[in-house]
C-alpha atoms as a PDB file:
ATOM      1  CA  UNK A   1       3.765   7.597  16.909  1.00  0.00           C
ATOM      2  CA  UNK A   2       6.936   8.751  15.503  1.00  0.00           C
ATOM      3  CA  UNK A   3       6.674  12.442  13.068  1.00  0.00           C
ATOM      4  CA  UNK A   4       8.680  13.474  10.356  1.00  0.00           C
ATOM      5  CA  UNK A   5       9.209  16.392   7.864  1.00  0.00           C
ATOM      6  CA  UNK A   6      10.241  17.792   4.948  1.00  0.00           C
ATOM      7  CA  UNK A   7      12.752  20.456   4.780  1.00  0.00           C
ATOM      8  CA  UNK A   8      13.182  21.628   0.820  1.00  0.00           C
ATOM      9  CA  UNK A   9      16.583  22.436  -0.539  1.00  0.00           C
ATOM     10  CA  UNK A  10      15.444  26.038  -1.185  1.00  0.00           C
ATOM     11  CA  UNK A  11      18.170  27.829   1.182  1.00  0.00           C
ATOM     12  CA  UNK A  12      21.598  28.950   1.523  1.00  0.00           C
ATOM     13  CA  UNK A  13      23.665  26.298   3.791  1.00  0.00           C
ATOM     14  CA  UNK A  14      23.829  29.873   6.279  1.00  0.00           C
ATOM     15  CA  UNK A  15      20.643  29.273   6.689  1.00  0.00           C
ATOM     16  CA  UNK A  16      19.047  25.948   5.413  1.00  0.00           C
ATOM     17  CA  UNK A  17      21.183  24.543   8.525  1.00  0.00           C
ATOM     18  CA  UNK A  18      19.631  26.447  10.893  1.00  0.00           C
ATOM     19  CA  UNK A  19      16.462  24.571   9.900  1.00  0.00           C
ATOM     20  CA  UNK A  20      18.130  21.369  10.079  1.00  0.00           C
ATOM     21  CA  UNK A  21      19.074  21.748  13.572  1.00  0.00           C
ATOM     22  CA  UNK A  22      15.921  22.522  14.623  1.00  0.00           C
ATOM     23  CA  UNK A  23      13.870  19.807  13.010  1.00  0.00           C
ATOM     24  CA  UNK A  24      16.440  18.075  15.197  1.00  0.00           C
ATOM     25  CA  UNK A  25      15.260  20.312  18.448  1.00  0.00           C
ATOM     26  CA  UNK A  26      12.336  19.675  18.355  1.00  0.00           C
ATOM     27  CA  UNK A  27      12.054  16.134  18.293  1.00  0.00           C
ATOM     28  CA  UNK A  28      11.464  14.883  14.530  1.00  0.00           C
ATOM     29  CA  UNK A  29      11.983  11.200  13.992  1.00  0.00           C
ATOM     30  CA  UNK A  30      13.437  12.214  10.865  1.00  0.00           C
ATOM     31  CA  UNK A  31      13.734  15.004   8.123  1.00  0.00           C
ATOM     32  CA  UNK A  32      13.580  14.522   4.172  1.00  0.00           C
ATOM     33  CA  UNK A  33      14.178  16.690   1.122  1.00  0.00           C
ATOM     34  CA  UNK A  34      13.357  16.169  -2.339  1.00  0.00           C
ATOM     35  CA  UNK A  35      15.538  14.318  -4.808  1.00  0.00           C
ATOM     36  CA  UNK A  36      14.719  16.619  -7.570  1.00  0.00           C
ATOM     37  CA  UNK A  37      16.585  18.898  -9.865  1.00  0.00           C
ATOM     38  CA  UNK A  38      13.753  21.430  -9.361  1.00  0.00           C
ATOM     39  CA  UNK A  39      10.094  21.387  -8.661  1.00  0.00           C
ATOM     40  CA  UNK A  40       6.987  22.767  -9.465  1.00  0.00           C
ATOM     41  CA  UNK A  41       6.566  26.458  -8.611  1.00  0.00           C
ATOM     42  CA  UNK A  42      10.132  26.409  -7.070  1.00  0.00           C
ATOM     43  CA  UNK A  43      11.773  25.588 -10.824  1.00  0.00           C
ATOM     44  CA  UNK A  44      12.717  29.697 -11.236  1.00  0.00           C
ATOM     45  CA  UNK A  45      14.477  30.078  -7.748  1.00  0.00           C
ATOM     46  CA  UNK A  46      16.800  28.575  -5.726  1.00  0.00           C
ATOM     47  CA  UNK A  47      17.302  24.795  -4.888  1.00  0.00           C
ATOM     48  CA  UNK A  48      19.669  22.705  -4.385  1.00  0.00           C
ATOM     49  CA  UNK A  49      21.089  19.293  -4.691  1.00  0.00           C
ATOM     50  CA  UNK A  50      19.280  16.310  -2.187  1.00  0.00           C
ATOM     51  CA  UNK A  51      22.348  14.456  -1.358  1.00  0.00           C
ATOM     52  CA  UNK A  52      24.908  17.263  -0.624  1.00  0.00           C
ATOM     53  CA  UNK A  53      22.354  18.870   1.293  1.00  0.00           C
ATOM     54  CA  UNK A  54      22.104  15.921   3.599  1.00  0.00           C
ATOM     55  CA  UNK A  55      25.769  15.241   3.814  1.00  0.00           C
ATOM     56  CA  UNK A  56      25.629  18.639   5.094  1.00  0.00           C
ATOM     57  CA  UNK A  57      22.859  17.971   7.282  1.00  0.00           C
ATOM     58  CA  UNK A  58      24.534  14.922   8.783  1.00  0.00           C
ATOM     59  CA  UNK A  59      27.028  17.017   9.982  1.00  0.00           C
ATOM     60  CA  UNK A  60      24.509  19.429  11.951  1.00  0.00           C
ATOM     61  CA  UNK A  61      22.669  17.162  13.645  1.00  0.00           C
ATOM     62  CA  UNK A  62      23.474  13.677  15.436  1.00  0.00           C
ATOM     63  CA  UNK A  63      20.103  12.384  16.152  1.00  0.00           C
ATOM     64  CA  UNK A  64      17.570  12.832  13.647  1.00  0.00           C
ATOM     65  CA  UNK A  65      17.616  10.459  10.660  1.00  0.00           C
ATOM     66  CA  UNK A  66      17.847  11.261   7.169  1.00  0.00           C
ATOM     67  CA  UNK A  67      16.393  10.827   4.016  1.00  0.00           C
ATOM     68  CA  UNK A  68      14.855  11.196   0.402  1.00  0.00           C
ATOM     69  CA  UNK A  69      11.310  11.555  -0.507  1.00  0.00           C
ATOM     70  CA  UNK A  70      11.637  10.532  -3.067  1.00  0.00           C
ATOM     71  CA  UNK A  71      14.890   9.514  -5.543  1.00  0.00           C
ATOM     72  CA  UNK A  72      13.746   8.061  -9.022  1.00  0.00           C
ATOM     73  CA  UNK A  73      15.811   6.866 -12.083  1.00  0.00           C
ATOM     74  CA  UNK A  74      14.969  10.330 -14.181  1.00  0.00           C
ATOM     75  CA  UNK A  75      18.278  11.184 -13.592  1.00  0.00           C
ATOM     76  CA  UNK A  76      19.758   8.671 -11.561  1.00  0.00           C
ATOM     77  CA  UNK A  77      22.061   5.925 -12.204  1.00  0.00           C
ATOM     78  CA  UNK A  78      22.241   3.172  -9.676  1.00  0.00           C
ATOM     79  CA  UNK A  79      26.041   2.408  -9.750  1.00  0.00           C
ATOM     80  CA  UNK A  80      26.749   6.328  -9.064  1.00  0.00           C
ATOM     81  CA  UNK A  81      23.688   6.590  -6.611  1.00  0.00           C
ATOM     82  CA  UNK A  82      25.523   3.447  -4.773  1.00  0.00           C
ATOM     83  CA  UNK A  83      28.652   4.653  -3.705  1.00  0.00           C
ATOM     84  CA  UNK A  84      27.236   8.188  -3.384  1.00  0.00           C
ATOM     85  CA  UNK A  85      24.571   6.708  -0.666  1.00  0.00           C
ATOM     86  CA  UNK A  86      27.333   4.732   1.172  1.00  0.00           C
ATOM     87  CA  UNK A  87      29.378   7.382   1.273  1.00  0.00           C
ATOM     88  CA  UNK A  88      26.596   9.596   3.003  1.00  0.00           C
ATOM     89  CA  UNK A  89      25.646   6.633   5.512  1.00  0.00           C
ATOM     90  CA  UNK A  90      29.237   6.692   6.939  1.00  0.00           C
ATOM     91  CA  UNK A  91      28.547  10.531   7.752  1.00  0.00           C
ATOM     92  CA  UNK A  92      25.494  10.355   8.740  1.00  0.00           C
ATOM     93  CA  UNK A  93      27.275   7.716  11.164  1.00  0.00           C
ATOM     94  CA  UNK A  94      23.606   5.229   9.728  1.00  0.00           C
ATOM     95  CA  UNK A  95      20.903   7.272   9.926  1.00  0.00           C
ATOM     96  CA  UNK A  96      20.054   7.173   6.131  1.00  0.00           C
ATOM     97  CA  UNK A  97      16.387   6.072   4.665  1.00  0.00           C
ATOM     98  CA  UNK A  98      16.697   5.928   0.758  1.00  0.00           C
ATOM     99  CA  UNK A  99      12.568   7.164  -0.090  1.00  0.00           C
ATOM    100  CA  UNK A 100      12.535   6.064  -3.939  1.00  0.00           C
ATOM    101  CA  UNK A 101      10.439   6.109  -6.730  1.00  0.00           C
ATOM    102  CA  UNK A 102       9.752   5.014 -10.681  1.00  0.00           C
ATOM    103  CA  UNK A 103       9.683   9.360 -10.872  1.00  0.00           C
ATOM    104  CA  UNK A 104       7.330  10.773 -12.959  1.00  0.00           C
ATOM    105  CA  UNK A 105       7.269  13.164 -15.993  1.00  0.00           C
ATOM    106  CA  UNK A 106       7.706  16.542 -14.848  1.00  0.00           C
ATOM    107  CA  UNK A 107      10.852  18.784 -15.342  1.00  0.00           C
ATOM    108  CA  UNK A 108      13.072  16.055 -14.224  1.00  0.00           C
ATOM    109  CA  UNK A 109      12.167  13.332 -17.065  1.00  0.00           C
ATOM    110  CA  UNK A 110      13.706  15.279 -19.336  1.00  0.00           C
ATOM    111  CA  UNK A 111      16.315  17.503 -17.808  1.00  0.00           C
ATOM    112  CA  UNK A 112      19.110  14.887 -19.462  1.00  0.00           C
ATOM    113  CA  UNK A 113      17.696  15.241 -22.810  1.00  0.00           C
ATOM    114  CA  UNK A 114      15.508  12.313 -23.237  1.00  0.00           C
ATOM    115  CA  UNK A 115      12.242  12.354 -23.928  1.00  0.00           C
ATOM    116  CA  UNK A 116       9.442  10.843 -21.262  1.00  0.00           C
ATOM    117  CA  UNK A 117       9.056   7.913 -20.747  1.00  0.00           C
ATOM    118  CA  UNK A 118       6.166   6.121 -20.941  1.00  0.00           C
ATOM    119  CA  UNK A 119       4.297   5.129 -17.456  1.00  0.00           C
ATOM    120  CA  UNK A 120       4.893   1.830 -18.519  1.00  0.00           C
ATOM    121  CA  UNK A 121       8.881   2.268 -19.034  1.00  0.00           C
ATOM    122  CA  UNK A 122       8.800   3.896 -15.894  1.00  0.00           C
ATOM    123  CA  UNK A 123       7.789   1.127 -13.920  1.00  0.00           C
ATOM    124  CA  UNK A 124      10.183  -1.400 -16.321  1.00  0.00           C
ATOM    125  CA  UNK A 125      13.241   0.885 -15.435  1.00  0.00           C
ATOM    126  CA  UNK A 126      12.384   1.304 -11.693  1.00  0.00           C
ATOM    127  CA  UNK A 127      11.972  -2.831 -11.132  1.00  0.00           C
ATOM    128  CA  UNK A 128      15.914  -3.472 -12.611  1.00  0.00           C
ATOM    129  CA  UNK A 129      17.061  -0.033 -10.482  1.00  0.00           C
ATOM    130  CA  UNK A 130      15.817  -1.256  -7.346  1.00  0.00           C
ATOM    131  CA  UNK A 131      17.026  -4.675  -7.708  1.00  0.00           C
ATOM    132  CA  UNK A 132      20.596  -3.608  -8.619  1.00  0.00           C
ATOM    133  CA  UNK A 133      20.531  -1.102  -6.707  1.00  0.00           C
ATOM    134  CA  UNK A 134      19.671  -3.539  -3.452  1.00  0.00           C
ATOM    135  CA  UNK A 135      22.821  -5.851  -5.250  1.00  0.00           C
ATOM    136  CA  UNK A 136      25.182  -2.768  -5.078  1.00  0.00           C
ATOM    137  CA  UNK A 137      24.268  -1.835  -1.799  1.00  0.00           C
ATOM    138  CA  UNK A 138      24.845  -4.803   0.104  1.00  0.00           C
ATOM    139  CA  UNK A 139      27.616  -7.035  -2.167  1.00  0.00           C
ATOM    140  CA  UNK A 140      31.225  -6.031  -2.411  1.00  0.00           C
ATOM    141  CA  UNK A 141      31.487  -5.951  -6.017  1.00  0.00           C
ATOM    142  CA  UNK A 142      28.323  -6.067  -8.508  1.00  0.00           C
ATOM    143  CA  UNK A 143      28.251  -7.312 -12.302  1.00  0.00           C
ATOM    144  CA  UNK A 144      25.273  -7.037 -14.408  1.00  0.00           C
ATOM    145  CA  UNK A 145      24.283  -6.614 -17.448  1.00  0.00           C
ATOM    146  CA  UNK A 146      20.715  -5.065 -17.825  1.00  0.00           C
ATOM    147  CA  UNK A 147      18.038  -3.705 -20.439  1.00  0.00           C
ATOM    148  CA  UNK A 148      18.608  -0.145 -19.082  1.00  0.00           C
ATOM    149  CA  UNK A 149      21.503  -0.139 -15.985  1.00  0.00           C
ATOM    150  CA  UNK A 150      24.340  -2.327 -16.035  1.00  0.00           C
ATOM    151  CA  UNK A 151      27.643  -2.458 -13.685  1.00  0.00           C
ATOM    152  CA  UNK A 152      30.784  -3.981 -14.400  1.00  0.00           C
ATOM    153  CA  UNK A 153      32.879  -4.889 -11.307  1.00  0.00           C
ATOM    154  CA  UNK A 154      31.458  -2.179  -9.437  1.00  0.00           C
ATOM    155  CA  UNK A 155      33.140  -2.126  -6.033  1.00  0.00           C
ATOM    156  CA  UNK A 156      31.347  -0.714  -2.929  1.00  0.00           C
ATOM    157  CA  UNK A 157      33.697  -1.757  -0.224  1.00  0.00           C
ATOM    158  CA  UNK A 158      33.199  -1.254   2.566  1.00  0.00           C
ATOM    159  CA  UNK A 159      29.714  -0.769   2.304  1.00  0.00           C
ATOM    160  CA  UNK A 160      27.147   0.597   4.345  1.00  0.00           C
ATOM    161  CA  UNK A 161      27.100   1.489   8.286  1.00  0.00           C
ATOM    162  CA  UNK A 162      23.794  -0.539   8.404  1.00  0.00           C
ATOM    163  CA  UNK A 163      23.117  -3.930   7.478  1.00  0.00           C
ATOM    164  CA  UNK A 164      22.913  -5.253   5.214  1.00  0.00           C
ATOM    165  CA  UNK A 165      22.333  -2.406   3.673  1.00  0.00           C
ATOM    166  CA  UNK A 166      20.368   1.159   4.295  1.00  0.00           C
ATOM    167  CA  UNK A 167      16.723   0.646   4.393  1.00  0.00           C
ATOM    168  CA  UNK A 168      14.466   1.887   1.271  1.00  0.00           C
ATOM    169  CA  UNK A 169      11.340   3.521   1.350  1.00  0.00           C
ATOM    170  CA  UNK A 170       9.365   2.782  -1.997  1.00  0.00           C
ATOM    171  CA  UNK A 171       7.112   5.114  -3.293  1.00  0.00           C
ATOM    172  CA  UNK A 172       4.876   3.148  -4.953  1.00  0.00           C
ATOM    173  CA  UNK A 173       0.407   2.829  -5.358  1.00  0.00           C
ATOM    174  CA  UNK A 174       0.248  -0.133  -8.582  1.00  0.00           C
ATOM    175  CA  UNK A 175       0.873  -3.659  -8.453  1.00  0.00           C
ATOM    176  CA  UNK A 176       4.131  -3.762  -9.487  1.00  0.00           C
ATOM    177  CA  UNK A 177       5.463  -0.975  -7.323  1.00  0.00           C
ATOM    178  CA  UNK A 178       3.781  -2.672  -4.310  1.00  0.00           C
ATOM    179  CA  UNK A 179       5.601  -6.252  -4.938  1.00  0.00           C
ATOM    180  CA  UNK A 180       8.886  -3.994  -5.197  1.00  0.00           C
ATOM    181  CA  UNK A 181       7.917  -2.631  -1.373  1.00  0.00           C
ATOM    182  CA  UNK A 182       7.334  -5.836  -0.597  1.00  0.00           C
ATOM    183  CA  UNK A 183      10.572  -7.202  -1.748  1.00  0.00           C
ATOM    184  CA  UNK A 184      12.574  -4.873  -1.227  1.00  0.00           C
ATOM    185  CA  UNK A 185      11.987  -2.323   1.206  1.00  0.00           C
ATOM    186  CA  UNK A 186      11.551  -1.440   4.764  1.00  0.00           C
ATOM    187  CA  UNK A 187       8.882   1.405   4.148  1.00  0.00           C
ATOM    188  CA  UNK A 188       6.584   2.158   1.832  1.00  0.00           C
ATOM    189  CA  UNK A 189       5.594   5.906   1.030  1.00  0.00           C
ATOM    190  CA  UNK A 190       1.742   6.456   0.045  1.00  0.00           C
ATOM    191  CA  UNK A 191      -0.366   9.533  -1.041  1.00  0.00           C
ATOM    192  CA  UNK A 192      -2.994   7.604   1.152  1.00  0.00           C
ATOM    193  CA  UNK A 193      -6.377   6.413   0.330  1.00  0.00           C
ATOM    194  CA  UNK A 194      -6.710   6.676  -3.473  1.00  0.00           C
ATOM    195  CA  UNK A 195     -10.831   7.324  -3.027  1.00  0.00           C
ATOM    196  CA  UNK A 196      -9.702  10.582  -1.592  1.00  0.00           C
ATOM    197  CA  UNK A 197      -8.882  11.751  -5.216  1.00  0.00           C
ATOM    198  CA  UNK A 198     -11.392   9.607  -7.293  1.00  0.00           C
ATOM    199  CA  UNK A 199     -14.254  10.439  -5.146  1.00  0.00           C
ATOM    200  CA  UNK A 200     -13.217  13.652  -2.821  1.00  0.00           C
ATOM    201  CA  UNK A 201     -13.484  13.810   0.444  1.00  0.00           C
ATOM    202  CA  UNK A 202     -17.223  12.123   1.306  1.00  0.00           C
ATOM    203  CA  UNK A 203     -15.527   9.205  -0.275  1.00  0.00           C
ATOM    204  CA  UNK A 204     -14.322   8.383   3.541  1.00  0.00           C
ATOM    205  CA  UNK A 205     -16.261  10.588   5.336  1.00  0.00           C
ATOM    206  CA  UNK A 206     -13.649  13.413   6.189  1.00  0.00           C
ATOM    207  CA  UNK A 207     -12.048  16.327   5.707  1.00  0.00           C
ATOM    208  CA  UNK A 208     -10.812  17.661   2.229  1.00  0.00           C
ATOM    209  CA  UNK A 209      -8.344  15.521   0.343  1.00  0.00           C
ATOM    210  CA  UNK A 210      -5.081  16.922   0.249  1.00  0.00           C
ATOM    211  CA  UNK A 211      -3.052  15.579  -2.896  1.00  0.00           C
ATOM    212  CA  UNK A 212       0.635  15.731  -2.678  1.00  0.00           C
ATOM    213  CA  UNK A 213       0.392  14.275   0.926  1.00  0.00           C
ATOM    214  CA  UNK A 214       2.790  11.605   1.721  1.00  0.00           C
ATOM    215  CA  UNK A 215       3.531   9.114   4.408  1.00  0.00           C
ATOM    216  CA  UNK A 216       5.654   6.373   5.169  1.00  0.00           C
ATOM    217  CA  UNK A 217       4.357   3.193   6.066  1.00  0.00           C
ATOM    218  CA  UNK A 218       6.275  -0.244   7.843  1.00  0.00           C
ATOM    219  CA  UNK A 219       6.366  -3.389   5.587  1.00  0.00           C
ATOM    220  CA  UNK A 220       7.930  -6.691   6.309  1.00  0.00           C
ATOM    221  CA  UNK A 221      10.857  -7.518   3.843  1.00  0.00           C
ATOM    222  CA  UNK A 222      10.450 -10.284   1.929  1.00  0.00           C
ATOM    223  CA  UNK A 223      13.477 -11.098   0.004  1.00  0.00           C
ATOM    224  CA  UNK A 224      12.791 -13.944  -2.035  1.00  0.00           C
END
């Protein structure tokens, strides 16, 4: 069984890398923050950017692998996220996972200005950012002219430390999202058992539910 955690973006480098490092110590398979511009109850106080933070992280450890739980296209673009993720693979020296989701409509939907979308556009928008998103990641210049995210000669040379391409973990509990995981990634990140929140906690004869739980799971990849 390999454990991970979650280590938010809540402290000052002086001492967020102290927490880093230890993670590290003490044997975590790997450490992820959230890709979020703030969250929840933290929205008043400190917290800072996911990918920096790693970059920075990837410099304090050597072991432990990486990652984000989880990025969505609220306020991401996939040509930017591209060469900002291969960039942080070559520090890292390839120990980037890429946890990603269609987001959802808290603070972050509308933090650029535009109004929520719908769960519906959600899902459209995160199917043509995975998929040129995978594109960017793994070709050496990417042309493509969406609905919602286009490139135009977007070069990525020389791509990233692992091939073909840094694995994704996709966030994802419909059918749509789930034929995405199975496409596309190498992991798939769950709440778990959906009974535990339609039902409670007899529903499987446990404990209490615990919303907001995630984990990652192994899936084949199945690139058609």
């Amino acid at each position: 069984m390999r454990l991970s955690t979650v280590i938010l973006p809540i402290h000052r480098w002086s001492e967020g890398q102290k927490i880093w490092r230890r993670a590290e110590d003490l044997g975590f398979h790997a450490a992820y923050t959230y890709d979020h511009l703030s969250w929840r109850t933290f929205r008043d106080g400190p917290w800072f950017g996911a990918l920096p933070t790693l970059t920075a992280a990837a410099t304090a450890t050597e072991r432990i692998r990486l990652g984000t739980l989880v990025t969505s296209p609220n306020f991401r673009h996939p040509v930017t996220l591209a060469k900002e993720l291969i960039t942080l693979d070559d520090v890292s020296g390839g120990r980037i996972t890429l946890g990603i989701g269609a987001g959802g409509n808290g603070f972050d939907a509308t933090a650029l200005g535009q109004e929520a979308w719908t769960p519906r556009e959600r899902a459209d928008r995160f199917g043509e950012f995975v998929a040129l998103l995978d594109r960017l990641l793994t070709e050496d210049a990417v042309s493509e002219r969406g609905t919602f995210y286009s490139a135009d000669e977007a070069r990525n040379i020389p791509g990233c430390v692992q091939r073909p391409r840094l694995p994704f973990a996709v966030a994802a509990t419909g059918p749509r999202g789930l034929r995405l995981a199975a496409r596309y990634g190498q992991a798939w990140v769950t709440t778990g058992d959906p009974k535990l929140y339609e039902e409670g906690p007899r529903a499987v004869g446990g404990g209490p539910a615990r919303p907001g739980r995630q984990a990652l799971q192994g899936v084949r990849r199945d690139r058609a």
